[in-house]
Every structure is written in structure tokens, then in C-alpha cells.
PDB file of N, CA and C in Angstrom:
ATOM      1  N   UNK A   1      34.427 -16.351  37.939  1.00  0.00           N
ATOM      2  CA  UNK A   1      34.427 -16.061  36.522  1.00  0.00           C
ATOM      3  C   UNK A   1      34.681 -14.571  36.341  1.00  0.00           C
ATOM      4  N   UNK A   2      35.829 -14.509  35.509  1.00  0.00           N
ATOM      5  CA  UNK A   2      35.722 -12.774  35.371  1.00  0.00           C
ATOM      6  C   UNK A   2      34.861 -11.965  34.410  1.00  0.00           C
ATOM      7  N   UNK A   3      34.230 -10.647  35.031  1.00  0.00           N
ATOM      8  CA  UNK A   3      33.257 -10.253  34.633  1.00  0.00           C
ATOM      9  C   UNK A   3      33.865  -9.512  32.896  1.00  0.00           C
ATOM     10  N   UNK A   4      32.831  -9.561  32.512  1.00  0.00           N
ATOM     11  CA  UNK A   4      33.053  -9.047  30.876  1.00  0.00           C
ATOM     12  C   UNK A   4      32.558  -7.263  30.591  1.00  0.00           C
ATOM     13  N   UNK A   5      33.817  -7.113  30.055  1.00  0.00           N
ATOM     14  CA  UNK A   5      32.844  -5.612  29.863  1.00  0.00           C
ATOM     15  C   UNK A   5      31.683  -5.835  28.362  1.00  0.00           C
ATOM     16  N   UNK A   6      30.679  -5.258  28.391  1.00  0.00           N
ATOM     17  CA  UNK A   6      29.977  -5.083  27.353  1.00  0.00           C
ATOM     18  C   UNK A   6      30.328  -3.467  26.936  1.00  0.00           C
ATOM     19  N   UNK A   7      30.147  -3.850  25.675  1.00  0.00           N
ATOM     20  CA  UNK A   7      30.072  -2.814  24.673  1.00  0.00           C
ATOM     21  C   UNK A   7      28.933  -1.966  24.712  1.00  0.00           C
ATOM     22  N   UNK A   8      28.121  -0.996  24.853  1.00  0.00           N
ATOM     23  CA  UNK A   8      26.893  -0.188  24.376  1.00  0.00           C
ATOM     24  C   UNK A   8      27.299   0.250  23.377  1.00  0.00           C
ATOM     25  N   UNK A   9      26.114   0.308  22.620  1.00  0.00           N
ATOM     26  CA  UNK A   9      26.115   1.409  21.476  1.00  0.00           C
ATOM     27  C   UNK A   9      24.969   2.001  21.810  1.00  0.00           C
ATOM     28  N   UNK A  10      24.683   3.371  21.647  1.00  0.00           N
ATOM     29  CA  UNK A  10      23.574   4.228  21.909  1.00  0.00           C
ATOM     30  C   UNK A  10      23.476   5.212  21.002  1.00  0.00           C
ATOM     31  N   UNK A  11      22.357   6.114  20.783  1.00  0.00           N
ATOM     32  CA  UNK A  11      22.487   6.987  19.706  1.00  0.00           C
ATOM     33  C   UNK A  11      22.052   5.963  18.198  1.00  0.00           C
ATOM     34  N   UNK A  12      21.559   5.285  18.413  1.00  0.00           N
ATOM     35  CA  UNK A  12      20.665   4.490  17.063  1.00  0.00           C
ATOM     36  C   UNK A  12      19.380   4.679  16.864  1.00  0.00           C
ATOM     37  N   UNK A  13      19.602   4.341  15.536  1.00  0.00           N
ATOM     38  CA  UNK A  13      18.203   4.234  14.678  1.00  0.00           C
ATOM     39  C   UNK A  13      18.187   2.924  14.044  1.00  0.00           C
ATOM     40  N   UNK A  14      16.869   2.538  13.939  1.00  0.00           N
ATOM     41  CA  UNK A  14      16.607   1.176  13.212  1.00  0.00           C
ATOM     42  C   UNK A  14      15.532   1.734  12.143  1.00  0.00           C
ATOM     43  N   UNK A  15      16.055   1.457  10.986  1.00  0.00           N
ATOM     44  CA  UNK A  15      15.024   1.975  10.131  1.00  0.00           C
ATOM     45  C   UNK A  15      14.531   0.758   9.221  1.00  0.00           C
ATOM     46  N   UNK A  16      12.784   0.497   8.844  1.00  0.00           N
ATOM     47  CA  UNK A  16      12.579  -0.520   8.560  1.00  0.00           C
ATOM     48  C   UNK A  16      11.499  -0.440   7.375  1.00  0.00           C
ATOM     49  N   UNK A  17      12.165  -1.133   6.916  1.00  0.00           N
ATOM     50  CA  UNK A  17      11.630  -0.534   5.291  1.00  0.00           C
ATOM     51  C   UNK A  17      10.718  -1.850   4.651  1.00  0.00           C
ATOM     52  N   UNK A  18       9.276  -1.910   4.559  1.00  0.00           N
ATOM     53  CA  UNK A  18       8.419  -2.855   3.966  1.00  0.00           C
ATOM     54  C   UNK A  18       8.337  -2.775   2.713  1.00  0.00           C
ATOM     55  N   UNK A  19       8.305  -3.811   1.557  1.00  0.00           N
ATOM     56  CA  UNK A  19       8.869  -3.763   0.268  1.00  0.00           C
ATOM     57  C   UNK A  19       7.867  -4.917  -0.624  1.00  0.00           C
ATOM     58  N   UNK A  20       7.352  -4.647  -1.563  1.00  0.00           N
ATOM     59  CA  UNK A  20       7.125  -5.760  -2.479  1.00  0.00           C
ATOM     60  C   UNK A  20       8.274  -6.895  -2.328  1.00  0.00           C
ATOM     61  N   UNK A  21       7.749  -8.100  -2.703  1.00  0.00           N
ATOM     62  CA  UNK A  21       8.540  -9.191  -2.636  1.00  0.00           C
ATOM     63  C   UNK A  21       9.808  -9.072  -3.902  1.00  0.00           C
ATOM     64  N   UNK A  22      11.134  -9.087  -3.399  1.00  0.00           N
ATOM     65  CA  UNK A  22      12.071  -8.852  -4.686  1.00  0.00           C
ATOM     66  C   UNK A  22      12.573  -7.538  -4.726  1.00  0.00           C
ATOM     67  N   UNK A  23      12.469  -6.492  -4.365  1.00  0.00           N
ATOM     68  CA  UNK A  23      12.782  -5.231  -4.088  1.00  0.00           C
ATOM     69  C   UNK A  23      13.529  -5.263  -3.317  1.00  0.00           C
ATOM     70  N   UNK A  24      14.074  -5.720  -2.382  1.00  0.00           N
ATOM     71  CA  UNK A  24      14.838  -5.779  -1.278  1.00  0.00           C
ATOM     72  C   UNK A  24      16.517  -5.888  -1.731  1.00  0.00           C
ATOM     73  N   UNK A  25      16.766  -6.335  -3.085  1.00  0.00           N
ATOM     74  CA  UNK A  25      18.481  -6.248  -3.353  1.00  0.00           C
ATOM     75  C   UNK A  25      18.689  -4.867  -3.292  1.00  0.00           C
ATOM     76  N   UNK A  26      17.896  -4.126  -4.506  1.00  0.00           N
ATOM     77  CA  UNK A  26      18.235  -3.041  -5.109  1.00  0.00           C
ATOM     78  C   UNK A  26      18.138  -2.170  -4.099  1.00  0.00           C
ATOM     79  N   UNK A  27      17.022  -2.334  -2.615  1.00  0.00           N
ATOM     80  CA  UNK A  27      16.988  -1.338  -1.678  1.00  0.00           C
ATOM     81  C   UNK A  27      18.369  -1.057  -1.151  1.00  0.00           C
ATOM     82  N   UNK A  28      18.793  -2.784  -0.428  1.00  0.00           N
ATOM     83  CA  UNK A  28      19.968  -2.481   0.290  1.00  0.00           C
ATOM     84  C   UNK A  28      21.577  -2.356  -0.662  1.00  0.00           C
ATOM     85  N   UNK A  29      21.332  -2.406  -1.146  1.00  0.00           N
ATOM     86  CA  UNK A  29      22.679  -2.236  -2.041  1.00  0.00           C
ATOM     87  C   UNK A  29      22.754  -0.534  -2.030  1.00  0.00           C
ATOM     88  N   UNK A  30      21.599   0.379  -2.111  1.00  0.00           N
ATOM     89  CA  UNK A  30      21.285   1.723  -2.141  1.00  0.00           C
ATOM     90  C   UNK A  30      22.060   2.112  -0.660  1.00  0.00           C
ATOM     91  N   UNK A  31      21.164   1.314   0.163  1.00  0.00           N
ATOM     92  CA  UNK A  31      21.805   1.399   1.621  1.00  0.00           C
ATOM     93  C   UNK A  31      23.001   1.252   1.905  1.00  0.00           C
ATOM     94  N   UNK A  32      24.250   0.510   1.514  1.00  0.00           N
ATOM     95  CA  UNK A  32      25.517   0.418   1.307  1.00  0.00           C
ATOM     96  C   UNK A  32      26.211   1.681   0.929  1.00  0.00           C
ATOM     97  N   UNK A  33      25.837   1.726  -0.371  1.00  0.00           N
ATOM     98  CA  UNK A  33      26.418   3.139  -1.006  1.00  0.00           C
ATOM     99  C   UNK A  33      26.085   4.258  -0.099  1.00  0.00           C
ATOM    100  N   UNK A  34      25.538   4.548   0.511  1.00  0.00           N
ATOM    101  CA  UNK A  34      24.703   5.676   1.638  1.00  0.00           C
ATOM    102  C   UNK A  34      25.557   5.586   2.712  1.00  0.00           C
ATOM    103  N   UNK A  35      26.065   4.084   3.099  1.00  0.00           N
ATOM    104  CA  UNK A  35      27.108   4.480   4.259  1.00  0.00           C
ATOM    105  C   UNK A  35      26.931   3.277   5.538  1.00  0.00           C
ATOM    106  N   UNK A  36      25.816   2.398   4.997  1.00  0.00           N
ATOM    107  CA  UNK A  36      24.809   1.025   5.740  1.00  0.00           C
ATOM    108  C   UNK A  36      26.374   0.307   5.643  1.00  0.00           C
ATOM    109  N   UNK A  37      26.227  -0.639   7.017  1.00  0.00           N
ATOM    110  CA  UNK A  37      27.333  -1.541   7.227  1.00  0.00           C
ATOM    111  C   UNK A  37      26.316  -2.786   6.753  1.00  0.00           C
ATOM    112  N   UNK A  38      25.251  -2.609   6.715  1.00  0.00           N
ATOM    113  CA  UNK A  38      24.459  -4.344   6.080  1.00  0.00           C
ATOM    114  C   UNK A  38      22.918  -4.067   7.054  1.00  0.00           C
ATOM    115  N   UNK A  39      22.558  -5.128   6.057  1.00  0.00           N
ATOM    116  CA  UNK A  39      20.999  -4.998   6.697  1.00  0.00           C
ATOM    117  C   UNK A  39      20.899  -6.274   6.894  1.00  0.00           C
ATOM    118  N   UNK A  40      19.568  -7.120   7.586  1.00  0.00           N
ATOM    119  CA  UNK A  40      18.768  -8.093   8.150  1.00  0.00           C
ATOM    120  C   UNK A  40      17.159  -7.972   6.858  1.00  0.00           C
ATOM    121  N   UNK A  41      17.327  -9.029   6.759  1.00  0.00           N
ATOM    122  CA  UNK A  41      15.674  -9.138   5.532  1.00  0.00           C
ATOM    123  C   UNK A  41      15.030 -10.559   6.020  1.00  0.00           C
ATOM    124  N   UNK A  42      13.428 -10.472   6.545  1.00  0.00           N
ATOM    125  CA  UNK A  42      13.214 -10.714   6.146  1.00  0.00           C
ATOM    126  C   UNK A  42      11.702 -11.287   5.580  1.00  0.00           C
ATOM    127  N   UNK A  43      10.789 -12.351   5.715  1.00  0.00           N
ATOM    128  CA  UNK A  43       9.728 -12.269   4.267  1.00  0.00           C
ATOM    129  C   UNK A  43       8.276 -12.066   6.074  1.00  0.00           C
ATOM    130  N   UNK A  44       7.526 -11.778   4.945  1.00  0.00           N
ATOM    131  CA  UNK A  44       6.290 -11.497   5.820  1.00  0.00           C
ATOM    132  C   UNK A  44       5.349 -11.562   4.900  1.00  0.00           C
ATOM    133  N   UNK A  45       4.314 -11.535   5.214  1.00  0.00           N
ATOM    134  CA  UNK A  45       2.463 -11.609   4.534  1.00  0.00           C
ATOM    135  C   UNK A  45       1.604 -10.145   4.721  1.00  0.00           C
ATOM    136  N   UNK A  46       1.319  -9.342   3.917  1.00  0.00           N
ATOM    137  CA  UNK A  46       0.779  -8.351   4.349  1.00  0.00           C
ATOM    138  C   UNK A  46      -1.138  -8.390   4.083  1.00  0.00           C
ATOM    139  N   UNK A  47      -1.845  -7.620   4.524  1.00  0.00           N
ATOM    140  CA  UNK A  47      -3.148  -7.348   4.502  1.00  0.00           C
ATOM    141  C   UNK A  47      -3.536  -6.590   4.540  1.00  0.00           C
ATOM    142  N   UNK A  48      -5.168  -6.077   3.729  1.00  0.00           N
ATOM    143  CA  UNK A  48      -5.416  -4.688   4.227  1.00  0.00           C
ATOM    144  C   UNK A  48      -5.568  -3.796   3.372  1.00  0.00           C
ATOM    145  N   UNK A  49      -4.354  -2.481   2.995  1.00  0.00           N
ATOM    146  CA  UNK A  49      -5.023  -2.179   1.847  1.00  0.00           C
ATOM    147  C   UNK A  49      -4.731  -2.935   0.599  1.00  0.00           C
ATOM    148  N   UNK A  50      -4.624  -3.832   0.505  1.00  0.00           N
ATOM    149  CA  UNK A  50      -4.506  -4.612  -0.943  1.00  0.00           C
ATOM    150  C   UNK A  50      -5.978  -4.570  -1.467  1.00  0.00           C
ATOM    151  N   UNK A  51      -6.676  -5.075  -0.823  1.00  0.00           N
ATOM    152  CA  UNK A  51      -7.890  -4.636  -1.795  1.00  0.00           C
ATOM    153  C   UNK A  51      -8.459  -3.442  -2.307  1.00  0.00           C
ATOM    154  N   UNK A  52      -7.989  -2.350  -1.613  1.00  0.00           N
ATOM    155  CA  UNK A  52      -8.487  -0.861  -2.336  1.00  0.00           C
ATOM    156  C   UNK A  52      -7.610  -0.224  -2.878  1.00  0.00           C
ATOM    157  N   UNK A  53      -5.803  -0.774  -2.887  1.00  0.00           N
ATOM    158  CA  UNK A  53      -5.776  -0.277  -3.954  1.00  0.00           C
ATOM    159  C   UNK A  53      -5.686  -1.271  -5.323  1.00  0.00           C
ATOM    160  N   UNK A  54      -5.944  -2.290  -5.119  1.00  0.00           N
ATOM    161  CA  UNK A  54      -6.507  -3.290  -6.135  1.00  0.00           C
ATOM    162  C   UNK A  54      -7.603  -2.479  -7.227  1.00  0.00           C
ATOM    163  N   UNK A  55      -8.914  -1.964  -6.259  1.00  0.00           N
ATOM    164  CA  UNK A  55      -9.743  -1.237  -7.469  1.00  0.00           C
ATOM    165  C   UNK A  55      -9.161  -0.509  -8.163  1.00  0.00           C
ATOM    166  N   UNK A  56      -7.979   0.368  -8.394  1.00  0.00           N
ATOM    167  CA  UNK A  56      -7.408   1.748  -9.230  1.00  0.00           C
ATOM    168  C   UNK A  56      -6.484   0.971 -10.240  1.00  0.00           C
ATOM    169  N   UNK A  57      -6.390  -0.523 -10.225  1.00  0.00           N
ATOM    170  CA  UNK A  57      -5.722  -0.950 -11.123  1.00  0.00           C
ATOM    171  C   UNK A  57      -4.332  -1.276 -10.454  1.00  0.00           C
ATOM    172  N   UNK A  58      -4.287  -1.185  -9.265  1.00  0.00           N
ATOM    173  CA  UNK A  58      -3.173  -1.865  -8.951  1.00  0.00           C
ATOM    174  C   UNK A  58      -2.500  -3.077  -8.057  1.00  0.00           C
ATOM    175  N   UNK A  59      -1.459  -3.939  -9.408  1.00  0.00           N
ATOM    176  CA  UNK A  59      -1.679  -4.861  -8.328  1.00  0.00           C
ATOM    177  C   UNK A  59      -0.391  -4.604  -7.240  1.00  0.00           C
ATOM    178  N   UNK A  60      -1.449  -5.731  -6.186  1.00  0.00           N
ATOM    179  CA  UNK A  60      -0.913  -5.697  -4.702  1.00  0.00           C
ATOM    180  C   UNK A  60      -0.089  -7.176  -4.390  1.00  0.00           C
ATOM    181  N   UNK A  61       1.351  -7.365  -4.350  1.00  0.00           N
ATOM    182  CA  UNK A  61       1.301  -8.955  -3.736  1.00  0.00           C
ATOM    183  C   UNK A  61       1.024  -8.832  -2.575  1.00  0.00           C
ATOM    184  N   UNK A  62       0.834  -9.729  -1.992  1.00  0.00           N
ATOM    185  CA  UNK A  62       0.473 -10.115  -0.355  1.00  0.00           C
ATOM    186  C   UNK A  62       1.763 -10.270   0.439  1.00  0.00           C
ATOM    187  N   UNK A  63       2.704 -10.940  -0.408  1.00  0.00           N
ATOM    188  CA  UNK A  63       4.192 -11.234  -0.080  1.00  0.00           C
ATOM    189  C   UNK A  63       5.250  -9.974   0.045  1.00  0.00           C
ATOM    190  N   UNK A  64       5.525 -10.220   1.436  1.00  0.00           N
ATOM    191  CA  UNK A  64       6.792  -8.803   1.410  1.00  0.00           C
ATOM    192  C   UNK A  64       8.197  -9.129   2.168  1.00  0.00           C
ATOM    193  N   UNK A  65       9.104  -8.217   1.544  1.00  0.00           N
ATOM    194  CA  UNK A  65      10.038  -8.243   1.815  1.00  0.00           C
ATOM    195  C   UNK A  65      10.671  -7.205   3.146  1.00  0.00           C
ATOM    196  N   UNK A  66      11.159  -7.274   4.238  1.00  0.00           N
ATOM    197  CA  UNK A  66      10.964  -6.289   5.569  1.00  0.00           C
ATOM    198  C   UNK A  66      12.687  -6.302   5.660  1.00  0.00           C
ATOM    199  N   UNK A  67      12.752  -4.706   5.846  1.00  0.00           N
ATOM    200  CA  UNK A  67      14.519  -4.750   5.296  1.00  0.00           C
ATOM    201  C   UNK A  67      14.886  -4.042   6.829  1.00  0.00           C
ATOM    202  N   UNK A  68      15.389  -4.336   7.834  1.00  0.00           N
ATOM    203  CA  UNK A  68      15.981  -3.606   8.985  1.00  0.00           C
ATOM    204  C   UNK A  68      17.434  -3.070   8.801  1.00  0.00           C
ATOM    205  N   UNK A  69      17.668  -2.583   9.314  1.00  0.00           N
ATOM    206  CA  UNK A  69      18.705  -1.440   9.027  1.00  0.00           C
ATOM    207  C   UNK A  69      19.707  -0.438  10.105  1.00  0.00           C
ATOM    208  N   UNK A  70      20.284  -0.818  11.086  1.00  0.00           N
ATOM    209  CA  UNK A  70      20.659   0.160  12.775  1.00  0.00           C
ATOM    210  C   UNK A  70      21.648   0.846  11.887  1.00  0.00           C
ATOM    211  N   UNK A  71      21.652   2.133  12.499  1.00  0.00           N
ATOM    212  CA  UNK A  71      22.313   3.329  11.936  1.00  0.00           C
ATOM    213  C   UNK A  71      22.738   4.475  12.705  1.00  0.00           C
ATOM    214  N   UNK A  72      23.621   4.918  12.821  1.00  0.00           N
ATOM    215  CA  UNK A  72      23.909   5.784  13.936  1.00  0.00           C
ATOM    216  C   UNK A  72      22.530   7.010  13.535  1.00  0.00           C
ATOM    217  N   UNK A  73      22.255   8.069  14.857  1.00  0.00           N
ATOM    218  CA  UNK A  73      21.680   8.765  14.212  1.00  0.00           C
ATOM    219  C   UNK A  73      21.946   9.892  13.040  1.00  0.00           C
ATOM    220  N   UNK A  74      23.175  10.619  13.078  1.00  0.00           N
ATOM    221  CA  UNK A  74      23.523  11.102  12.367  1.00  0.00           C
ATOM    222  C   UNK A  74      23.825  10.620  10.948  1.00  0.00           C
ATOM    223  N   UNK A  75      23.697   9.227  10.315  1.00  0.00           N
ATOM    224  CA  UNK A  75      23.174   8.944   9.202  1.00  0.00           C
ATOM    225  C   UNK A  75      21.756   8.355   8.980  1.00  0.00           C
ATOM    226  N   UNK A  76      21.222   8.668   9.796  1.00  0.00           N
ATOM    227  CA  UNK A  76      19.583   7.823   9.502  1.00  0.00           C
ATOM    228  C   UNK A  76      19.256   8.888   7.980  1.00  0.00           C
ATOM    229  N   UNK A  77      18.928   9.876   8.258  1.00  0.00           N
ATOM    230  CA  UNK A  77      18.862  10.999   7.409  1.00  0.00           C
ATOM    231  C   UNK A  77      19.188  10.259   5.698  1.00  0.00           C
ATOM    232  N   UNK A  78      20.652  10.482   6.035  1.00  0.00           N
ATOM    233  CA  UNK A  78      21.064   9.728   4.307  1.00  0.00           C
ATOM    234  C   UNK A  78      20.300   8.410   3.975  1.00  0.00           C
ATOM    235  N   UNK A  79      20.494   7.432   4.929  1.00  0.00           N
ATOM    236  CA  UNK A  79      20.604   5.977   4.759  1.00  0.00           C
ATOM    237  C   UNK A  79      18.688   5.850   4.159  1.00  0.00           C
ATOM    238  N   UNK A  80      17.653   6.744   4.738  1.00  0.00           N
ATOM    239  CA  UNK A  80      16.350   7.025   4.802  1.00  0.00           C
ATOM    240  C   UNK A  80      16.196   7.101   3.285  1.00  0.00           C
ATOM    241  N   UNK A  81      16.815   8.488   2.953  1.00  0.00           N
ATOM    242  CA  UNK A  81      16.424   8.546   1.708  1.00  0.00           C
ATOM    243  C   UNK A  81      16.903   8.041   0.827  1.00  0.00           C
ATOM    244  N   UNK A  82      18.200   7.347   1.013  1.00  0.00           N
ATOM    245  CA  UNK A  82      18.648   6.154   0.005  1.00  0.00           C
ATOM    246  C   UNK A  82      17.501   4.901  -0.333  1.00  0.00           C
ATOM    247  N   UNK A  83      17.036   4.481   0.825  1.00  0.00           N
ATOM    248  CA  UNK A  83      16.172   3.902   0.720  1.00  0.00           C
ATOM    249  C   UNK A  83      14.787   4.042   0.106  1.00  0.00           C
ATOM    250  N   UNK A  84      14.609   5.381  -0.096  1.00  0.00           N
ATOM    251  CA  UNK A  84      12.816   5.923  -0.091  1.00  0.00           C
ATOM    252  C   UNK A  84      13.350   5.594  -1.619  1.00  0.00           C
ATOM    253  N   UNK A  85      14.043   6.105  -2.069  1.00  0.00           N
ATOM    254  CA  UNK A  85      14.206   6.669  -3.568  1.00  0.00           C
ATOM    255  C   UNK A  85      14.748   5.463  -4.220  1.00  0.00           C
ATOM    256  N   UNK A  86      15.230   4.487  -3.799  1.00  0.00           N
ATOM    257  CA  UNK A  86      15.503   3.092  -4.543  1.00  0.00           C
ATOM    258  C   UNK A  86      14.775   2.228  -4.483  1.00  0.00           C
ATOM    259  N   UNK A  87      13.144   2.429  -3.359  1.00  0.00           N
ATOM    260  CA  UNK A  87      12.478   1.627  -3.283  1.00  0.00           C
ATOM    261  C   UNK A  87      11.435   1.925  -3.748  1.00  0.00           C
ATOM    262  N   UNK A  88      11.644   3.286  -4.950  1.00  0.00           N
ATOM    263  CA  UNK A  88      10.331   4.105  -5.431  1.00  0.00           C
ATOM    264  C   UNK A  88       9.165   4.416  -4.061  1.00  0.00           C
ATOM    265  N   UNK A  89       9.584   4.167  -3.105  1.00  0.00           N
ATOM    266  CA  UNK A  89       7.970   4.414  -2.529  1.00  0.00           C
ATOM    267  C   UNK A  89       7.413   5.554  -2.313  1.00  0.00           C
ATOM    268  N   UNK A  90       7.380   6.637  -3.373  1.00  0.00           N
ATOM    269  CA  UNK A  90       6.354   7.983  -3.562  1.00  0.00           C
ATOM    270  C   UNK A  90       5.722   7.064  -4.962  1.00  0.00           C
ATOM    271  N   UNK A  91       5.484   5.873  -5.044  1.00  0.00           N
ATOM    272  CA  UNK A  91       4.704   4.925  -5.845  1.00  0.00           C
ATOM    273  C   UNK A  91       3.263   4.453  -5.278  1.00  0.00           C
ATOM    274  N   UNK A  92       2.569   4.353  -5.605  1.00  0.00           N
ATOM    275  CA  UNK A  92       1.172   3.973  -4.330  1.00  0.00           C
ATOM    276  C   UNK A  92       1.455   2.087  -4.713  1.00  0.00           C
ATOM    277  N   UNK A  93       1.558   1.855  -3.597  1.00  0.00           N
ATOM    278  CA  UNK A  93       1.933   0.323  -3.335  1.00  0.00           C
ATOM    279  C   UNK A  93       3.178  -0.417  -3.484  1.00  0.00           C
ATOM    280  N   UNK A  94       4.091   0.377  -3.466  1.00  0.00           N
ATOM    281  CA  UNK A  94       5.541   0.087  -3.552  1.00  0.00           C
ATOM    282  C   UNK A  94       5.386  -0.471  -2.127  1.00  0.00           C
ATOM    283  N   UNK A  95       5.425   0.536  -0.776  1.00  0.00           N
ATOM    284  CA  UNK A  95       6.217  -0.151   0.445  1.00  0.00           C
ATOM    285  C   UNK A  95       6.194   1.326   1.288  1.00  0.00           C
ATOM    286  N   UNK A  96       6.388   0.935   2.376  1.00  0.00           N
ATOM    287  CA  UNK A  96       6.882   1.692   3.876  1.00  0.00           C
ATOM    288  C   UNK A  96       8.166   1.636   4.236  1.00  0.00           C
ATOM    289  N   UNK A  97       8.547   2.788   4.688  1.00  0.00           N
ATOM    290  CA  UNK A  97       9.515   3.011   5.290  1.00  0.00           C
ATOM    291  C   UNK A  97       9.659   3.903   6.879  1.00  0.00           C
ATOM    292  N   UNK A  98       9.956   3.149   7.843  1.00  0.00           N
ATOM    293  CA  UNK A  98       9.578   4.162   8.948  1.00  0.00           C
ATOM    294  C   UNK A  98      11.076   4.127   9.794  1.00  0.00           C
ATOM    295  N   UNK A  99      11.435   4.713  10.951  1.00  0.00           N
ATOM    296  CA  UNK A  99      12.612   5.121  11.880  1.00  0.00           C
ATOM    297  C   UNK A  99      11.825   4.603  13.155  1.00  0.00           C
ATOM    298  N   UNK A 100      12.514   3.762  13.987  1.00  0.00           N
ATOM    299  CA  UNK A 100      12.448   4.308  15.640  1.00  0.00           C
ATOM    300  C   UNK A 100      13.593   4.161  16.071  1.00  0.00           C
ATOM    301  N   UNK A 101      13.867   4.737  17.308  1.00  0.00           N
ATOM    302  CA  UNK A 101      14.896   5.070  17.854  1.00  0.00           C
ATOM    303  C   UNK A 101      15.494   3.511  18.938  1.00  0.00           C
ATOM    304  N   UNK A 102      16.810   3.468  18.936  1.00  0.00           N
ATOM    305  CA  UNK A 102      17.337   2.642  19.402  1.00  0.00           C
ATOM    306  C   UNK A 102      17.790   2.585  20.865  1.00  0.00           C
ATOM    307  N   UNK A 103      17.449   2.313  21.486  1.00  0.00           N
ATOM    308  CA  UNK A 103      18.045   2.932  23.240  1.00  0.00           C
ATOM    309  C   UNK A 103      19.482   2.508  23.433  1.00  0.00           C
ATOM    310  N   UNK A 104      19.564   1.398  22.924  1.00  0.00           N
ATOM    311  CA  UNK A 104      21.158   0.852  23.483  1.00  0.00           C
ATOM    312  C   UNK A 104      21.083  -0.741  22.564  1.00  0.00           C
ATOM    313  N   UNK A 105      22.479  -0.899  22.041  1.00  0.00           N
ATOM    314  CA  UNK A 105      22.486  -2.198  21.511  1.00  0.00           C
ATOM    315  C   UNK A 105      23.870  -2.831  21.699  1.00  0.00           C
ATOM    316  N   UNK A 106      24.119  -3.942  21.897  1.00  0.00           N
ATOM    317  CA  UNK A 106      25.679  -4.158  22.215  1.00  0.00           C
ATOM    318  C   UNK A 106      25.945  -5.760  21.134  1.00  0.00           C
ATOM    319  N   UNK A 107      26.984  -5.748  20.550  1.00  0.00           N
ATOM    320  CA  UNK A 107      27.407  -6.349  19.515  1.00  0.00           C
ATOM    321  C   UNK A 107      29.210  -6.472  19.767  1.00  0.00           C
ATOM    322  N   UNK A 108      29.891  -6.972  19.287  1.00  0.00           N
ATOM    323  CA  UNK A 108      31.211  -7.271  19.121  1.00  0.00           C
ATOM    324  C   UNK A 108      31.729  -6.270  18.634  1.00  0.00           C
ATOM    325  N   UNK A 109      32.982  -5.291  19.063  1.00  0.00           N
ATOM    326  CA  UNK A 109      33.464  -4.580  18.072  1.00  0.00           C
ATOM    327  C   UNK A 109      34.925  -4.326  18.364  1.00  0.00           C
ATOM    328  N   UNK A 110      35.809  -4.861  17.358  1.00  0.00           N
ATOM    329  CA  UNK A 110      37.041  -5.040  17.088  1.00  0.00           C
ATOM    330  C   UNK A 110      38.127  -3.795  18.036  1.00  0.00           C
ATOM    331  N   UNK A 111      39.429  -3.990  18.936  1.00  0.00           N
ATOM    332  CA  UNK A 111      39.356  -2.610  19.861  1.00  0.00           C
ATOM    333  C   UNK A 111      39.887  -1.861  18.601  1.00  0.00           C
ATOM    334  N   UNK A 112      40.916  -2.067  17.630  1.00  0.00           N
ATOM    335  CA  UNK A 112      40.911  -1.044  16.818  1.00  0.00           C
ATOM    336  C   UNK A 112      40.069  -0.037  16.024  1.00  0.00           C
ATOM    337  N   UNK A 113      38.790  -0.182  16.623  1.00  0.00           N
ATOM    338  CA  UNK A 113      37.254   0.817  15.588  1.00  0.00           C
ATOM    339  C   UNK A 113      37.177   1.143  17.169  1.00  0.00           C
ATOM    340  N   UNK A 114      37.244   0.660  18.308  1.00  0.00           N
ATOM    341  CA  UNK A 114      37.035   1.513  19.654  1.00  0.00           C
ATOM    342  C   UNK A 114      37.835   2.541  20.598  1.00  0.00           C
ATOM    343  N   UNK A 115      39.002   1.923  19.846  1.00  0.00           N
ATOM    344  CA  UNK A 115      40.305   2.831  20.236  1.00  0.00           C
ATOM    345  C   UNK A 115      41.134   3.138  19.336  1.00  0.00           C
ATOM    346  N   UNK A 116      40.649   3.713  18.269  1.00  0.00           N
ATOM    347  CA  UNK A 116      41.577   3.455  17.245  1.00  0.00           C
ATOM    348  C   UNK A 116      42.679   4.395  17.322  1.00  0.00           C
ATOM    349  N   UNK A 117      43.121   5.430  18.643  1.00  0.00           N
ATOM    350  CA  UNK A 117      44.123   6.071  18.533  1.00  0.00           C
ATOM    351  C   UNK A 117      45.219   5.136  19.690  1.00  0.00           C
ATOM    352  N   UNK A 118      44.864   3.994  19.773  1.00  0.00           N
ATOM    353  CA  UNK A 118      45.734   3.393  20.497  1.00  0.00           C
ATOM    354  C   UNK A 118      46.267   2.234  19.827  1.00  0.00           C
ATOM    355  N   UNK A 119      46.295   2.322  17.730  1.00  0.00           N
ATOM    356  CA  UNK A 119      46.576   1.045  17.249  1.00  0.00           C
ATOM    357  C   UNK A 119      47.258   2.117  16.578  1.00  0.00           C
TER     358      UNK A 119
END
């Protein structure tokens, strides 16, 4: 069988953004415009502080929306704060947004985006 080359990609970020339930269009559509080739969503159950910040009057759903996101590093930066700022979260109970780093990921990629001075 002949052997296959794989692709690496290295130099990523996965940035993953926890969201009230329903928040998740307006996030990634933000993410698009920023420079995002598409995101992965999706639902989870959260716990915890919902009840304290429940006392200050606010409500908490339990239901969330979890938005992933791989990004070279040199746009994590943009794609981050596209996200912070469309997902309000300087809101107390909007959502999280955090980065870790990607070691290597390999996916399909067309040779004209790999060689594109040879098309």
C-alpha cells in the first residue's frame, strides 16, 4: 500500500468560548468577519456559580452553548476579541472564553492553498 503523506498544521490555537444557550449565531458569525474559516458548537449543562450569581438578580440558564474555534496563532488575537465583544462577556454571566495552544492538527487541504505558487 503506498504510504500517504499527511498534512501538519502547527502553530494553532483553539479558542473556546462558553455561552448562554442561543448566543452562539451572533458569536460565530463575529468570528467569520474576524477572519474564522468556521467553528464546531456544541450544547453542554453547566453548574456552580449559577446559584450565587442568582442572589444579585441574575438569571443563570444551566444550558450552554460551547463554540470551538482552531486559528492560526497570529489571528487568535483578532478572532478572541471578536468573540469577547459579540458575546458581551465583560457581562457577569454571559460566558467564558479561553485559548490553548494546538501542537499539531492534520485535515485535508486542497494543493492549491499548499502550493499556491505552483497553480
Amino acid at each position: 500500500m503506498p504510504k500517504k503523506n499527511i498534512t501538519v498544521l502547527t502553530d494553532l490555537n483553539l479558542i473556546t468560548c462558553i455561552v448562554q444557550k442561543g448566543a452562539a449565531d451572533d458569536i460565530i458569525k463575529a468570528a467569520v468577519e474576524a477572519g474564522a474559516q468556521g467553528a464546531t458548537i456544541h450544547y453542554a449543562r453547566g453548574t456552580g456559580v449559577r446559584e450565587r450569581l442568582g442572589l444579585l438578580g441574575v438569571a443563570i440558564e444551566s444550558e450552554k452553548e460551547v463554540i470551538n474555534i482552531m486559528v492560526s496563532s497570529e489571528m487568535t488575537d483578532m478572532v478572541f476579541e471578536a468573540l469577547y465583544l459579540a458575546g458581551k462577556l465583560d457581562t457577569p454571566g454571559m460566558g467564558i472564553i479561553f485559548v490553548v495552544p494546538v501542537l499539531k492538527a492534520g485535515t485535508y487541504i486542497p494543493d492549491n492553498v499548499l502550493n499556491p505558487e505552483a497553480h
